[in-house]
Protein backbone atom coordinates (compact mmCIF):
# COMPACT_ATOMS: atom_id res chain seq x y z
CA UNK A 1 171.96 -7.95 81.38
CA UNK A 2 169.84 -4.62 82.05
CA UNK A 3 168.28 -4.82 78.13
CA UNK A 4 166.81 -8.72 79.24
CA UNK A 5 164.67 -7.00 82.45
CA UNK A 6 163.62 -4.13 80.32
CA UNK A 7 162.31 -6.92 77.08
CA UNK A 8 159.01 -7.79 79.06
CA UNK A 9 158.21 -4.44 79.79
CA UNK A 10 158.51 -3.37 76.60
CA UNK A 11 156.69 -5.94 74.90
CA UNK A 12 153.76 -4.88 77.31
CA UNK A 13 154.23 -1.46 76.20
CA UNK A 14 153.32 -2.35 72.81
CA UNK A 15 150.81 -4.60 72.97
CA UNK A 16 149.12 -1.82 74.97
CA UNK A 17 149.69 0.67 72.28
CA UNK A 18 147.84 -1.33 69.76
CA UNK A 19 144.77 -0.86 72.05
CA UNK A 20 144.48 3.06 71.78
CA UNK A 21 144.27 2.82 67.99
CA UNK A 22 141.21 3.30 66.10
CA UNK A 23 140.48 1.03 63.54
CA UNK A 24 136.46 1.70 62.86
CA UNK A 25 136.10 5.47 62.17
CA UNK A 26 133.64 4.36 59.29
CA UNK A 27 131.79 2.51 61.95
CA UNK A 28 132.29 5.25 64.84
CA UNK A 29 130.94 7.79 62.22
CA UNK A 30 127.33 5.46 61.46
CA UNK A 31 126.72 4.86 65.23
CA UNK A 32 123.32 4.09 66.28
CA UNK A 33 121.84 4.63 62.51
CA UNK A 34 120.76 0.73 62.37
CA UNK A 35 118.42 1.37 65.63
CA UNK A 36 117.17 4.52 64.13
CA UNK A 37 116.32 2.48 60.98
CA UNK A 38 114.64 -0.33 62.75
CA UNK A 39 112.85 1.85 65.25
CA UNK A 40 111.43 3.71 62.21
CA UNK A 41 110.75 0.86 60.14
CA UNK A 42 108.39 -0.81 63.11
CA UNK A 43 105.59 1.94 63.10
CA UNK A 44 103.37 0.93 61.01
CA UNK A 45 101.44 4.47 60.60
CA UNK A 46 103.44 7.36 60.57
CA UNK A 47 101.10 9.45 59.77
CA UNK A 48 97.91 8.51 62.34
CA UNK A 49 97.89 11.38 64.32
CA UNK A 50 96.37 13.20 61.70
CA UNK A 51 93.49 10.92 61.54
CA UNK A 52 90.56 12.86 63.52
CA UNK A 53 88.15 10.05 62.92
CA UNK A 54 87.16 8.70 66.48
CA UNK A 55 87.53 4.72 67.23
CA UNK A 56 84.65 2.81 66.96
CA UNK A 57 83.52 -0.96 67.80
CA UNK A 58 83.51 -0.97 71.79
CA UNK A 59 81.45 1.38 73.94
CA UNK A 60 82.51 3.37 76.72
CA UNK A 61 80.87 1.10 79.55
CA UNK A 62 82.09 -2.53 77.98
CA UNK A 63 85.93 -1.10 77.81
CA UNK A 64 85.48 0.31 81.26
CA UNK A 65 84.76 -3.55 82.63
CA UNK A 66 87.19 -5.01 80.29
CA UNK A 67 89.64 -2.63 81.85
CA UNK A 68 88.55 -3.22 85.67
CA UNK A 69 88.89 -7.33 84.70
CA UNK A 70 92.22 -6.98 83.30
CA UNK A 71 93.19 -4.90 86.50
CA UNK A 72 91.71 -7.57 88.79
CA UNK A 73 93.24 -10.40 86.67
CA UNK A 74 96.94 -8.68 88.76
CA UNK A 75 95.82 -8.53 92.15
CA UNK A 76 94.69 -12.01 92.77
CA UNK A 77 96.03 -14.01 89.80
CA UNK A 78 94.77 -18.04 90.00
CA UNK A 79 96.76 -20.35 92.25
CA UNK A 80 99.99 -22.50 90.02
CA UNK A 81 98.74 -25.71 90.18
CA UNK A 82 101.88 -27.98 91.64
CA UNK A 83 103.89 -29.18 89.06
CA UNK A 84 105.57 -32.45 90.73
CA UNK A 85 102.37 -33.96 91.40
CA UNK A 86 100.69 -34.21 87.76
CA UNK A 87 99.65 -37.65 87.28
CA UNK A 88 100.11 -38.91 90.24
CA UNK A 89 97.20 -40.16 92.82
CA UNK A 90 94.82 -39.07 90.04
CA UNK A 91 91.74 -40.74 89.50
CA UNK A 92 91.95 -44.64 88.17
């Protein structure tokens, strides 16, 4: 009668043994080498800080406004129109 109580506990014990195993040291051993390969593969230039040649096609005063209009463009962006009322009461 005692070996019946003691069945579910030891099927518990068990199943909870299987979980400690490792099964992926090939995997465990190659973590984080796929990022490293993508991260690499996405810069296009590996070698552009040794290019000394300055940047040319925009002066310094036309990037300075383009710069002070993208700033402004973020501190009083243009008012969402209202969604629910397109096309209706509009002009006949």
């Amino acid at each position: 009668m005692k070996t019946a109580h003691c069945l579910p506990y030891a099927a518990l014990v068990c199943l909870l043994a299987g979980c400690t195993a490792t099964t992926t040291p090939v995997l465990d051993s190659h973590f984080g080498e796929s990022v490293a390969l993508l991260k690499a593969q996405q810069i296009m230039y590996p070698d552009a800080y040794r290019n000394t040649n300055p940047v040319s096609g925009i002066d310094g005063k036309a990037g300075a406004s383009a710069y002070q209009r993208y700033q402004k463009s973020f501190a009083a962006p243009d008012p969402q129109p209202n969604v629910f009322t397109i096309g209706v009461g509009g002009r006949q």
